[in-house]
C-alpha atoms as a PDB file:
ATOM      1  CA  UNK A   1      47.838 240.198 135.347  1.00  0.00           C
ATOM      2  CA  UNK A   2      44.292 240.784 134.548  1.00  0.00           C
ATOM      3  CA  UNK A   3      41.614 243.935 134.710  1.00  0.00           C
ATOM      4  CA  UNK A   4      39.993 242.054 137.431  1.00  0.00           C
ATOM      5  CA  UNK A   5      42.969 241.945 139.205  1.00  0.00           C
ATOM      6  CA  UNK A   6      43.476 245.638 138.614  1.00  0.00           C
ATOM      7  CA  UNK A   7      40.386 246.829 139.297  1.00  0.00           C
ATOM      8  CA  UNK A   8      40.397 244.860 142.477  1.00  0.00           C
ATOM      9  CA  UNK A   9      43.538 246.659 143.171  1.00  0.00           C
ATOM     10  CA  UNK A  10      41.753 250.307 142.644  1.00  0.00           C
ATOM     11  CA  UNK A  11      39.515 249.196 145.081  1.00  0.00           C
ATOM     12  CA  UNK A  12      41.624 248.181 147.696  1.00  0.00           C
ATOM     13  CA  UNK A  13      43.614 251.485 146.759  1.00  0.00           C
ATOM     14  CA  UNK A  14      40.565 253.526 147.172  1.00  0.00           C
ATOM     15  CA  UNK A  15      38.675 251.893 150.206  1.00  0.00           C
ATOM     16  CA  UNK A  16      42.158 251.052 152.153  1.00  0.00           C
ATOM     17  CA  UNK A  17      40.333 247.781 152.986  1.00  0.00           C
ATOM     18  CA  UNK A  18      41.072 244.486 151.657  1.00  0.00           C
ATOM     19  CA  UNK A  19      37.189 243.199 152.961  1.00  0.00           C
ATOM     20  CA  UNK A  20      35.529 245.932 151.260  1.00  0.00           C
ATOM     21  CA  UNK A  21      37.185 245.479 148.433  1.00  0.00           C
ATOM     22  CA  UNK A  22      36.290 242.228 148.132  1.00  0.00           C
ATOM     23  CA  UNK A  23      33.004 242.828 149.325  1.00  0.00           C
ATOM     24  CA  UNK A  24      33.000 245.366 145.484  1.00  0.00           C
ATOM     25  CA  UNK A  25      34.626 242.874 143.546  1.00  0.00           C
ATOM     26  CA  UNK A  26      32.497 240.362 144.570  1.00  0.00           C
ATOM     27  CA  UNK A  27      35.086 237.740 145.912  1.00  0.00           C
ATOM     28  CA  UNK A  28      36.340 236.164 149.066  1.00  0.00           C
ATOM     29  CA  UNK A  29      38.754 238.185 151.390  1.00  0.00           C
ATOM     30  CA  UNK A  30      41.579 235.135 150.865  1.00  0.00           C
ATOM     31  CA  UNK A  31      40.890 235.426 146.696  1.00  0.00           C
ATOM     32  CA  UNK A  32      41.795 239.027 146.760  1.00  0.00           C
ATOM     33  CA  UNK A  33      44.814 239.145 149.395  1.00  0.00           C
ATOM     34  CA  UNK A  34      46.058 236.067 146.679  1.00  0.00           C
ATOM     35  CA  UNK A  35      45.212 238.279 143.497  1.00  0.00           C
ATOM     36  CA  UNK A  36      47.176 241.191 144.722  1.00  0.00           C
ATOM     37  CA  UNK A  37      50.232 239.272 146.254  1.00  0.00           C
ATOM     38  CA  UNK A  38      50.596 237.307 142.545  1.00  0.00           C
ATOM     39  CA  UNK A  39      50.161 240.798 140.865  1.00  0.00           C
ATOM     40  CA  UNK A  40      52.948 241.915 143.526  1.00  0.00           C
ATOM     41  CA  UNK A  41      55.236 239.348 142.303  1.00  0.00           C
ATOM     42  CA  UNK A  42      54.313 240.037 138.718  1.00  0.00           C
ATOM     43  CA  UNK A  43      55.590 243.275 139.196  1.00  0.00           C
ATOM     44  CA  UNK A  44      58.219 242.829 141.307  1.00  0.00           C
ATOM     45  CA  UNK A  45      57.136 245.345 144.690  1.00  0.00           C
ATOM     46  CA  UNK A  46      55.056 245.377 146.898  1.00  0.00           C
ATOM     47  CA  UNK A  47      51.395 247.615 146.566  1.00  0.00           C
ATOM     48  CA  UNK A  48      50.283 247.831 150.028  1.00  0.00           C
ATOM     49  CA  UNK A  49      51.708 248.368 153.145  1.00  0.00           C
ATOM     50  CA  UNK A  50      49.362 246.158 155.249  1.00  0.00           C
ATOM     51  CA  UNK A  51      48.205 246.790 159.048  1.00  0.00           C
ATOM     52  CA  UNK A  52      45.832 246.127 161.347  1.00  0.00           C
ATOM     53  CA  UNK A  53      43.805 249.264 160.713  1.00  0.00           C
ATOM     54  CA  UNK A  54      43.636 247.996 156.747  1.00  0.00           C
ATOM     55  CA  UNK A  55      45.922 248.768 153.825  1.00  0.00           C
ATOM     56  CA  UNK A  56      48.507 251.909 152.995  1.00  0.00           C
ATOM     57  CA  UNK A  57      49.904 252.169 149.317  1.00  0.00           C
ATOM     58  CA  UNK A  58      53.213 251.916 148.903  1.00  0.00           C
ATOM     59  CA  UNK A  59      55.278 254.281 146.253  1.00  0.00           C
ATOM     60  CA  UNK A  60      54.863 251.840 143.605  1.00  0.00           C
ATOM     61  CA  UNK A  61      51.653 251.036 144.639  1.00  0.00           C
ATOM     62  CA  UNK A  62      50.521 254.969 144.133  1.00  0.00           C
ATOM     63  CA  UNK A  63      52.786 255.080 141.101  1.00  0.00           C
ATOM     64  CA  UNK A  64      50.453 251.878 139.662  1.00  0.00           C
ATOM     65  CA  UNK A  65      47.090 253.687 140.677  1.00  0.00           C
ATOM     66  CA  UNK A  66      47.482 256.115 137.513  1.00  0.00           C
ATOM     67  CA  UNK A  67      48.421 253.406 135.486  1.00  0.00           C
ATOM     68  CA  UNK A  68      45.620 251.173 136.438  1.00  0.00           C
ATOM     69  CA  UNK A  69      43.141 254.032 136.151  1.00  0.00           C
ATOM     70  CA  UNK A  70      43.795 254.527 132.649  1.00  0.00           C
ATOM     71  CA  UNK A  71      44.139 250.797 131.428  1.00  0.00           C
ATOM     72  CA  UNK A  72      40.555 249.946 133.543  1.00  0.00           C
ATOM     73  CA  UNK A  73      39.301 252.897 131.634  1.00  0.00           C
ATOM     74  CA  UNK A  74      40.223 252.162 127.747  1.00  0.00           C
ATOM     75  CA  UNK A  75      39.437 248.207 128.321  1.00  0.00           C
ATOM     76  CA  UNK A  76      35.790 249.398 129.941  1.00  0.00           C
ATOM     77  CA  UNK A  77      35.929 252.201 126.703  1.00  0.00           C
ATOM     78  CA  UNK A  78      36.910 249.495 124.539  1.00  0.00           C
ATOM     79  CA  UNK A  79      33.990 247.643 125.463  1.00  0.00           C
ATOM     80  CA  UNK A  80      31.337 249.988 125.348  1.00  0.00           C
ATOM     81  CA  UNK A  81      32.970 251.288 121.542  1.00  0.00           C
ATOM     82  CA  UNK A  82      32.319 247.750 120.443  1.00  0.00           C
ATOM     83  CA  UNK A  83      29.088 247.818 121.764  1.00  0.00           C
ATOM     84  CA  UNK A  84      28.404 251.457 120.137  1.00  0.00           C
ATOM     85  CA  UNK A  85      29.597 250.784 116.198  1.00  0.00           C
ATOM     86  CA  UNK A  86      27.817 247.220 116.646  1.00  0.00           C
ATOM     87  CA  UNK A  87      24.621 248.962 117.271  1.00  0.00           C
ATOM     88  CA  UNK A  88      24.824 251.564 114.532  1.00  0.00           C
ATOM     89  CA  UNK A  89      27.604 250.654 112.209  1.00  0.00           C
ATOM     90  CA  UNK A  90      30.645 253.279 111.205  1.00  0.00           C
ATOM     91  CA  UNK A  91      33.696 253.587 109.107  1.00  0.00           C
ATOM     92  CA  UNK A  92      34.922 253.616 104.997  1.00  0.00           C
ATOM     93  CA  UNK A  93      33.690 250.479 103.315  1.00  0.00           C
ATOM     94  CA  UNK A  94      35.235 250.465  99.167  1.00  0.00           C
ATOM     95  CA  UNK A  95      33.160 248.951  96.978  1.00  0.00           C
ATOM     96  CA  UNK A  96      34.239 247.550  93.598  1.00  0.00           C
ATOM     97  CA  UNK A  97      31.551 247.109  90.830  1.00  0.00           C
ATOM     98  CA  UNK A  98      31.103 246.919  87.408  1.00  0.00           C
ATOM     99  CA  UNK A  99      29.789 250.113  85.178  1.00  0.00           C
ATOM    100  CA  UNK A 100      27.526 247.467  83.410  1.00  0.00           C
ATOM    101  CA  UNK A 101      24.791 247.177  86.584  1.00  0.00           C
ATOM    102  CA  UNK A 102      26.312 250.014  88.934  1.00  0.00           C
ATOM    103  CA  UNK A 103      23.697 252.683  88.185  1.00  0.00           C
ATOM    104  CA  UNK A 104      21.100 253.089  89.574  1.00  0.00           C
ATOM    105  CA  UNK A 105      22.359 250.167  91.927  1.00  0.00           C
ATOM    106  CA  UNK A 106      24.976 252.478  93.481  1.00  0.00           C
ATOM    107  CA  UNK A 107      22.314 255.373  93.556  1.00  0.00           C
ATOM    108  CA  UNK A 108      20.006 253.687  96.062  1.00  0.00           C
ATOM    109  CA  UNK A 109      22.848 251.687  97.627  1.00  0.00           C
ATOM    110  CA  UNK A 110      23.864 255.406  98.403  1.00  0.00           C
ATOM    111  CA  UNK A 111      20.171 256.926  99.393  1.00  0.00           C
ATOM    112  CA  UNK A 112      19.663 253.887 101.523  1.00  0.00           C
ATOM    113  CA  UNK A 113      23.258 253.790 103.393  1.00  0.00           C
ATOM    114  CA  UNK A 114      22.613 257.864 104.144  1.00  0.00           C
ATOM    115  CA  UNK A 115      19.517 256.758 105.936  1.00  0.00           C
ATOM    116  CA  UNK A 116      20.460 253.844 108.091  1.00  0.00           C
ATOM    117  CA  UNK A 117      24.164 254.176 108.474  1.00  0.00           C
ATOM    118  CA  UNK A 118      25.035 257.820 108.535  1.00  0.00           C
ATOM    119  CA  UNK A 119      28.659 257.113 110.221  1.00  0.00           C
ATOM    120  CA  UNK A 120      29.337 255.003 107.157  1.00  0.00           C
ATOM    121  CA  UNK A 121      31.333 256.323 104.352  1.00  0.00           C
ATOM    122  CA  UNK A 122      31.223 254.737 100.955  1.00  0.00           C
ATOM    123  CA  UNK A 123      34.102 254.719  97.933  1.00  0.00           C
ATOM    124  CA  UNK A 124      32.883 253.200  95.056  1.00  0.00           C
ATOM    125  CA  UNK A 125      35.095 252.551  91.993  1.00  0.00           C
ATOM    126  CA  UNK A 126      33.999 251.111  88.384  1.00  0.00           C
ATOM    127  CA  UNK A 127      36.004 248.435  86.212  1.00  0.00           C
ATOM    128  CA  UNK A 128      36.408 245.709  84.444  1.00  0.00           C
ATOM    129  CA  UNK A 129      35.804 242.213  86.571  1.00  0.00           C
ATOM    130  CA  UNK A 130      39.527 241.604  86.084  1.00  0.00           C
ATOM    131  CA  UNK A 131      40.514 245.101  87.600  1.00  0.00           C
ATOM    132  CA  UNK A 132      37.889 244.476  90.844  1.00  0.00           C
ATOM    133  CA  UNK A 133      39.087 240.506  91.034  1.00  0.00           C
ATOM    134  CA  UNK A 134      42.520 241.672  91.956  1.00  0.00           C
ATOM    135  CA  UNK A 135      41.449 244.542  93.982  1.00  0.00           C
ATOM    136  CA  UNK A 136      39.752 242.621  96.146  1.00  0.00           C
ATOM    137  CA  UNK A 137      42.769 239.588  95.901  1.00  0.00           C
ATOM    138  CA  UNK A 138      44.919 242.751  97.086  1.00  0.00           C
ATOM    139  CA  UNK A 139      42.946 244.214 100.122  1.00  0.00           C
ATOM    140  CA  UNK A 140      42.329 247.487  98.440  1.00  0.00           C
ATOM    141  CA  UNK A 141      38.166 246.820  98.247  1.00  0.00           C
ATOM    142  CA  UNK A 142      35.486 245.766 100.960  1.00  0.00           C
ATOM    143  CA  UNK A 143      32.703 244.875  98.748  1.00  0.00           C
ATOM    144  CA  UNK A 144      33.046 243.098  94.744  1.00  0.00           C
ATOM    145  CA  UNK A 145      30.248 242.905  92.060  1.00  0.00           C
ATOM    146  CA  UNK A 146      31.382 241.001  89.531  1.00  0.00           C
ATOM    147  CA  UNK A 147      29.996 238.483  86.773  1.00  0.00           C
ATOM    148  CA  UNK A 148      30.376 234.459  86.913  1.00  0.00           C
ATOM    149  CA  UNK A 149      33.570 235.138  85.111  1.00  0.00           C
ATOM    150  CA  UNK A 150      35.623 236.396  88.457  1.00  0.00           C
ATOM    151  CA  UNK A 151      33.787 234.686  91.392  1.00  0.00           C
ATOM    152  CA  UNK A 152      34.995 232.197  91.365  1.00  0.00           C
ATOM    153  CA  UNK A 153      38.658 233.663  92.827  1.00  0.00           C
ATOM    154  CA  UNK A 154      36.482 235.505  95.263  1.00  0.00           C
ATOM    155  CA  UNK A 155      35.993 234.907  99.211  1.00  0.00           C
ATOM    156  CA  UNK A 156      32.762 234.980 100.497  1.00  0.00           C
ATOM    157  CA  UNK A 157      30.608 235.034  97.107  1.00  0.00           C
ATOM    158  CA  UNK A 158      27.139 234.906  97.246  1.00  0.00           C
ATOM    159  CA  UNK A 159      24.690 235.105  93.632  1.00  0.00           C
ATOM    160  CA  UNK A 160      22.915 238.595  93.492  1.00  0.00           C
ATOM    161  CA  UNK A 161      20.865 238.374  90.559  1.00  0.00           C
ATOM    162  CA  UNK A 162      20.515 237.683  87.111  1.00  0.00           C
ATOM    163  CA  UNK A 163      19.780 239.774  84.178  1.00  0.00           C
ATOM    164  CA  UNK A 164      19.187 239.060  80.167  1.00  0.00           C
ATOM    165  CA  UNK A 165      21.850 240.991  77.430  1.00  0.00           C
ATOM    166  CA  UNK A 166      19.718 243.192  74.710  1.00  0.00           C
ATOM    167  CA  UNK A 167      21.183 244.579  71.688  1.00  0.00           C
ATOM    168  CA  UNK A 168      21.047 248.481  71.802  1.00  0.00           C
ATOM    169  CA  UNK A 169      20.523 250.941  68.481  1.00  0.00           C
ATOM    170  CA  UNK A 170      20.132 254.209  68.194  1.00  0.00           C
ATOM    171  CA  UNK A 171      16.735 255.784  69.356  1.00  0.00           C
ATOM    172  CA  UNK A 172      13.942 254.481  66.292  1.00  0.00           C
ATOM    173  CA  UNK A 173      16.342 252.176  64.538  1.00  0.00           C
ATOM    174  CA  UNK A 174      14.116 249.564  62.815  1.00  0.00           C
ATOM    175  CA  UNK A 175      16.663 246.083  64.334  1.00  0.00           C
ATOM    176  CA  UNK A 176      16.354 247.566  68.120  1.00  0.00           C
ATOM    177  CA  UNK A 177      12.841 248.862  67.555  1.00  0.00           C
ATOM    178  CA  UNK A 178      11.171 245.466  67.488  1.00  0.00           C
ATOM    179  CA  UNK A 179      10.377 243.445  70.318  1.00  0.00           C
ATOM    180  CA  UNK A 180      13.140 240.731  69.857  1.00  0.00           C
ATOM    181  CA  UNK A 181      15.813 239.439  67.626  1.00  0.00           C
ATOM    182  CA  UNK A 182      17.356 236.229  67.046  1.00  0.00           C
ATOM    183  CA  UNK A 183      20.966 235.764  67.739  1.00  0.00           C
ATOM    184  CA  UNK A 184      21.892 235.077  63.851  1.00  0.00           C
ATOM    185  CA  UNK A 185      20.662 238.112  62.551  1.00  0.00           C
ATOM    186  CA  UNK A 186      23.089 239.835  64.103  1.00  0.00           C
ATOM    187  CA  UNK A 187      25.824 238.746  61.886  1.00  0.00           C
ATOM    188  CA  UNK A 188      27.396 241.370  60.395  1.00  0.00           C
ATOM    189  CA  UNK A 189      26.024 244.162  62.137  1.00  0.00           C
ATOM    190  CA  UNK A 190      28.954 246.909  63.262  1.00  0.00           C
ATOM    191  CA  UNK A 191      28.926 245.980  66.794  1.00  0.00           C
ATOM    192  CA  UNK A 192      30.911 248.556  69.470  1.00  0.00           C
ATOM    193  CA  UNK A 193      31.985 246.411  72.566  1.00  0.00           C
ATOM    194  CA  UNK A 194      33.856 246.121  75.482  1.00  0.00           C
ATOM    195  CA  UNK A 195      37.361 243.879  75.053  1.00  0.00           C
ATOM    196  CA  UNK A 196      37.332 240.415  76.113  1.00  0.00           C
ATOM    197  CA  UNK A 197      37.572 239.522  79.165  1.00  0.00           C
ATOM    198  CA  UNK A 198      33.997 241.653  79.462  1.00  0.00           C
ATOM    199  CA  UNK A 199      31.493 239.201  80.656  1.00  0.00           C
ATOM    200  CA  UNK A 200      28.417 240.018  77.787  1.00  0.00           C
ATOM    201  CA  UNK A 201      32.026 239.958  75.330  1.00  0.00           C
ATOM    202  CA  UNK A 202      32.430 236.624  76.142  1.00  0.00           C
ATOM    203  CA  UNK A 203      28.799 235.134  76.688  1.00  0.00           C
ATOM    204  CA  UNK A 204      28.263 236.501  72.822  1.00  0.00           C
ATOM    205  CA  UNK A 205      31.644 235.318  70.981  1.00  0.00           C
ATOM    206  CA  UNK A 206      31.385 231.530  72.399  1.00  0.00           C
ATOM    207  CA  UNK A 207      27.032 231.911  71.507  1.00  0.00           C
ATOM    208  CA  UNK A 208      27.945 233.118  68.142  1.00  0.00           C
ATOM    209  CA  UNK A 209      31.118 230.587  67.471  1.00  0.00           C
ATOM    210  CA  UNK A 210      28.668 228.086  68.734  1.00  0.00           C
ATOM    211  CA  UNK A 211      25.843 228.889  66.163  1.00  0.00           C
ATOM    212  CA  UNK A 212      28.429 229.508  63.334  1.00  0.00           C
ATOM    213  CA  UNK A 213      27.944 233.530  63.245  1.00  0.00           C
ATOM    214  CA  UNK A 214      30.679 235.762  62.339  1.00  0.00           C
ATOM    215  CA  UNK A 215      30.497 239.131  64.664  1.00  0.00           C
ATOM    216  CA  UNK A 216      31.469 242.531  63.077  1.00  0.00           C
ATOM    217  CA  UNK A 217      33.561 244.393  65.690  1.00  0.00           C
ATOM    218  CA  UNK A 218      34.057 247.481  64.364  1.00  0.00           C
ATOM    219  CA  UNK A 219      35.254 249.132  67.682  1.00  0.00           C
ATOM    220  CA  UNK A 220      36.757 248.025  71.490  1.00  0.00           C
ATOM    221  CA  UNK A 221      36.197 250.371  74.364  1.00  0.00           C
ATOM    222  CA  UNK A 222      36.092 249.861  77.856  1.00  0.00           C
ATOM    223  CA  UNK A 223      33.779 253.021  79.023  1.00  0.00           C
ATOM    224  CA  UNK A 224      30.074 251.824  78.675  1.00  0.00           C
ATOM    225  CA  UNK A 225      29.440 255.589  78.579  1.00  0.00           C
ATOM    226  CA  UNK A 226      31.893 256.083  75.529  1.00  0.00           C
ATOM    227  CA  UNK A 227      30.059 253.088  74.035  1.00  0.00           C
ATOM    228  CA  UNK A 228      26.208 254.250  74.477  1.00  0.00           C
ATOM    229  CA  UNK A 229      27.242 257.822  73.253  1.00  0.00           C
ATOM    230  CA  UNK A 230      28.966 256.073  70.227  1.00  0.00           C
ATOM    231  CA  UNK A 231      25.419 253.898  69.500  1.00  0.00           C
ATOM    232  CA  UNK A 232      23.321 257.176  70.525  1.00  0.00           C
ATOM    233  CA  UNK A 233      24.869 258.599  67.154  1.00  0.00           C
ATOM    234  CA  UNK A 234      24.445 255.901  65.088  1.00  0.00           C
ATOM    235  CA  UNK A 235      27.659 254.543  65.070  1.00  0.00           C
ATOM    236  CA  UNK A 236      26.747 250.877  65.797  1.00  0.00           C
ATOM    237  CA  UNK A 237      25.458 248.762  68.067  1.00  0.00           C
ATOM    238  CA  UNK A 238      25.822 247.473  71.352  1.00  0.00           C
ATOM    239  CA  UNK A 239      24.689 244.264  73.470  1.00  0.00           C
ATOM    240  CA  UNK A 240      24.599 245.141  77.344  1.00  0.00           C
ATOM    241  CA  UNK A 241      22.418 244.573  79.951  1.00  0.00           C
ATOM    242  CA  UNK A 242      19.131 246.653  80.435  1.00  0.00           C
ATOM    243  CA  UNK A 243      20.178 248.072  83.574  1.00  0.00           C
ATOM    244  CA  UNK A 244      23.371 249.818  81.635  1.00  0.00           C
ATOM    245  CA  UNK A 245      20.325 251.580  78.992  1.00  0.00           C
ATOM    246  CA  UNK A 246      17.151 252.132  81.457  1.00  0.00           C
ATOM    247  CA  UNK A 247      17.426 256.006  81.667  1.00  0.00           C
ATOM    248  CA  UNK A 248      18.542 256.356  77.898  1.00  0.00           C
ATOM    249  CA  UNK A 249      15.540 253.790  77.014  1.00  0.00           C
ATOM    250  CA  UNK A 250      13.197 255.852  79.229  1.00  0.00           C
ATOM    251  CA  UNK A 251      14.451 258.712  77.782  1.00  0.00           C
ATOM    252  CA  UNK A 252      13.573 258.153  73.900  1.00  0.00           C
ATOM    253  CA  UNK A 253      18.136 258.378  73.285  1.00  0.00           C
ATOM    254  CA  UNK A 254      18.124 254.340  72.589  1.00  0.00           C
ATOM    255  CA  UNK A 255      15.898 251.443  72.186  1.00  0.00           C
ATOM    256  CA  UNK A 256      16.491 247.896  72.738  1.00  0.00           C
ATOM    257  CA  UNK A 257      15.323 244.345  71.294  1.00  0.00           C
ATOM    258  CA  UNK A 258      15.740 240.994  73.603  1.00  0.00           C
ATOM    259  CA  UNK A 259      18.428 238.800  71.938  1.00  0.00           C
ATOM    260  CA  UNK A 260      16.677 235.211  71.465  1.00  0.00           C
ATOM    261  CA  UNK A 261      17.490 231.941  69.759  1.00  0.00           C
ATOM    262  CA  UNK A 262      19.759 231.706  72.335  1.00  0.00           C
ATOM    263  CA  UNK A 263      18.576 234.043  75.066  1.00  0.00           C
ATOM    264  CA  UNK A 264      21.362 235.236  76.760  1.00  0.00           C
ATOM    265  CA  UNK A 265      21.575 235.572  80.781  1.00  0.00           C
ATOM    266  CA  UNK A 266      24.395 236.804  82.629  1.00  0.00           C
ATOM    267  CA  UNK A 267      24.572 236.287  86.159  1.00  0.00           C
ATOM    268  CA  UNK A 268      25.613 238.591  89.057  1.00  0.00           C
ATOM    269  CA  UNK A 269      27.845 237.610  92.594  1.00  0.00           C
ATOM    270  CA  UNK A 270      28.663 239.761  95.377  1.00  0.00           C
ATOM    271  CA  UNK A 271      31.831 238.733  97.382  1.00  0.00           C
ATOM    272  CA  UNK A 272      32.770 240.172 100.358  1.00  0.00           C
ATOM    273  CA  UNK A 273      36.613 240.748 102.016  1.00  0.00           C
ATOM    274  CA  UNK A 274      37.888 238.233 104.250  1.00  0.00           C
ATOM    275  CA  UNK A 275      41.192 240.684 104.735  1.00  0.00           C
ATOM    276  CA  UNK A 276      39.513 243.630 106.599  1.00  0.00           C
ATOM    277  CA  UNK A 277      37.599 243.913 109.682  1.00  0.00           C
ATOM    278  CA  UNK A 278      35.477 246.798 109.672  1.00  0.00           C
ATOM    279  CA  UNK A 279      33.669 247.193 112.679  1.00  0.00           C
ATOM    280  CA  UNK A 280      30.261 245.934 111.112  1.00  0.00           C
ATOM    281  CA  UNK A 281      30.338 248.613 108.599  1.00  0.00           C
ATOM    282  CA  UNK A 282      31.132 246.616 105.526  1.00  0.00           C
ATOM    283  CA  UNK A 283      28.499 243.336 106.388  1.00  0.00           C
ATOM    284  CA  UNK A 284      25.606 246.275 106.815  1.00  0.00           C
ATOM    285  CA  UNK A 285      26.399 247.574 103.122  1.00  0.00           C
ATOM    286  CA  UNK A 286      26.209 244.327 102.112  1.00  0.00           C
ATOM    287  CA  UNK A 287      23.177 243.361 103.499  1.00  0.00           C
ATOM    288  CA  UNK A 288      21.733 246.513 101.569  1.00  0.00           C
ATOM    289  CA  UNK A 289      23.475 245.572  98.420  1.00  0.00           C
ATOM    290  CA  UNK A 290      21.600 242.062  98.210  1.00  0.00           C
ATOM    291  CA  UNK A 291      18.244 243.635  99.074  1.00  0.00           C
ATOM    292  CA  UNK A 292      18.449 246.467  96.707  1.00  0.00           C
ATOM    293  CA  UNK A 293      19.602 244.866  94.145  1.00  0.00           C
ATOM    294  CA  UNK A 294      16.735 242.862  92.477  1.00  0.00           C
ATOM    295  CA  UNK A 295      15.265 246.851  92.555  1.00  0.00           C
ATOM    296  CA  UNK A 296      17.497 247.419  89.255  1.00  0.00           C
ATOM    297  CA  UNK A 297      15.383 247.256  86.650  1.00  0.00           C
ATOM    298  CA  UNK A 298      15.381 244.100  84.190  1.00  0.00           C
ATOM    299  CA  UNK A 299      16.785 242.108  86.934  1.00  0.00           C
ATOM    300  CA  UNK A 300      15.891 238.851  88.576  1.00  0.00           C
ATOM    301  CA  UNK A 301      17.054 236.847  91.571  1.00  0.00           C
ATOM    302  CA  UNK A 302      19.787 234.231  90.264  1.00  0.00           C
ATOM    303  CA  UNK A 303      17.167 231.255  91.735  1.00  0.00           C
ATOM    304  CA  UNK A 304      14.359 232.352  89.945  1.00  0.00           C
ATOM    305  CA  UNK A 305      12.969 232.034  86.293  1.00  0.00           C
ATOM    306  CA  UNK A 306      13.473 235.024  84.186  1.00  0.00           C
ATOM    307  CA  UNK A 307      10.312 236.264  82.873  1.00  0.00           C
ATOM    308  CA  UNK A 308       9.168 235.988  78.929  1.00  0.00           C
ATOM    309  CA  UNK A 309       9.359 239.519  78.354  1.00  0.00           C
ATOM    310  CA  UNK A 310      11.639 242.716  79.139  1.00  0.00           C
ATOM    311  CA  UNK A 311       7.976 244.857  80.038  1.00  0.00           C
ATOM    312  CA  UNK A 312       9.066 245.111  83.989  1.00  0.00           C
END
């Protein structure tokens, strides 16, 4: 059984002529009397009562007309639905990112997803790259932004961007005032950090173990918000990425210095779920999230060279 078949069926049902039905379905006389006797055997009766003046249906046969209707209908509906959300995408897509780079990312991911997509719904949830690696291992997100230190147990991972870690001070502190500073003068300092395994965590214990510097962490916490608030007041300092202290930067409530001798680069992937089909909902989000995302600021594209300076 097929919805050729049926619809040839409707046809005949309607025009009480196996010839003009053909003649609709575009196929030979013989094709459709053979069509309807195999879907007559299929279903065990017989659909037409046939005569020389054309064809009567039968009870079943008038029984099956409803039925056919219906299941014509939702396959052509089914079609045209497809066509519909492939056109202008729909549904929930979940996104999974880290605090670190999600603002403003997630702001103009948001402006820009209102404007082209309005039948798209986003949920967006912050964590750790540990937190959004198994999320996305267990089907409960669409869309992962993580660090090099989770894609690699990622499906579909493609490199967003790249962006350099600064240390952060308190708004006029002389350290985060200058321009730059190098890596070893940053022993001892009371640093305020996120707990391993935090990407900038790790990228500064192994650079410091490396260069024989002894860090000073005075305090673990795994709110970036908790942790700027806690530098804002002069109760350390911080090393993050400049996308986590733009606004607070801009805003005179931190300042920043480039850690050099080594610079230090930490490198952004995107993955996206294998698990969940989402009607083209989830692949247009993505396509927004790579383009908008070299528009954070302090941010480069993973292939290119990072700039000398922090200026842009």
């Amino acid at each position: 059984m097929d919805f050729e078949t049926l619809k040839l069926f409707l046809h005949i049902a309607s025009t009480g002529s196996f010839s003009r039905a053909a003649l609709l379905s575009d196929v030979t006389q013989s094709t459709a009397s053979k069509r309807i006797l195999s879907l007559e055997l299929a279903l065990g009766h017989r659909l037409f009562d046939r005569n020389g003046r054309g064809a009567r249906l039968t009870e079943p046969g008038r029984q099956l007309v409803g039925l056919a209707e219906t299941m014509v209908g939702d396959a052509e509906n089914l079609r045209d639905t497809l066509h519909t959300q492939l056109l202008q995408p729909q549904g929930l897509v979940r996104i999974g990112i880290q605090a670190s780079i999600a603002w403003p990312l997630v702001m103009r991911l948001h402006t820009q997803v209102r404007r082209q997509f309005p039948l798209v719904r986003m949920q967006v949830s912050e964590g750790p790259t540990r937190t959004i690696v198994e999320a996305m291992q267990d089907g409960r997100i669409d869309i992962a932004v993580v660090s090099e230190w989770g894609q690699e147990q990622l499906p579909q991972v493609q490199p967003l961007f790249t962006s350099r870690l600064l240390l952060v001070g308190a708004a006029n502190d002389p350290l985060t005032s200058r321009a730059s500073i190098p890596l070893a003068k940053m022993a001892g300092l009371p640093l305020i950090l996120s707990p391993i395994p935090n990407g900038p965590r790790v990228m500064l214990e192994e650079s410091s173990r490396i260069a024989g510097i002894s860090l000073n962490v005075v305090l673990e916490a795994h709110s970036i918000h908790m942790i700027k608030r806690m530098v804002r007041e002069g109760a350390g300092y911080t090393v993050t990425l400049k996308a986590s202290v733009f606004e607070e930067v801009q805003q005179g409530c931190l300042s920043v210095a480039q850690i050099k001798s080594p610079s230090l680069e930490q490198k952004f992937f995107m993955s996206v779920t294998n698990l969940r089909k989402s009607s083209g909902a989830t692949a247009a989000v993505a396509r927004l999230m790579r383009e908008l995302s070299l528009e954070v600021p302090g941010v480069r594209a993973v292939c290119e060279m990072l700039p000398n300076d922090l200026a842009s």
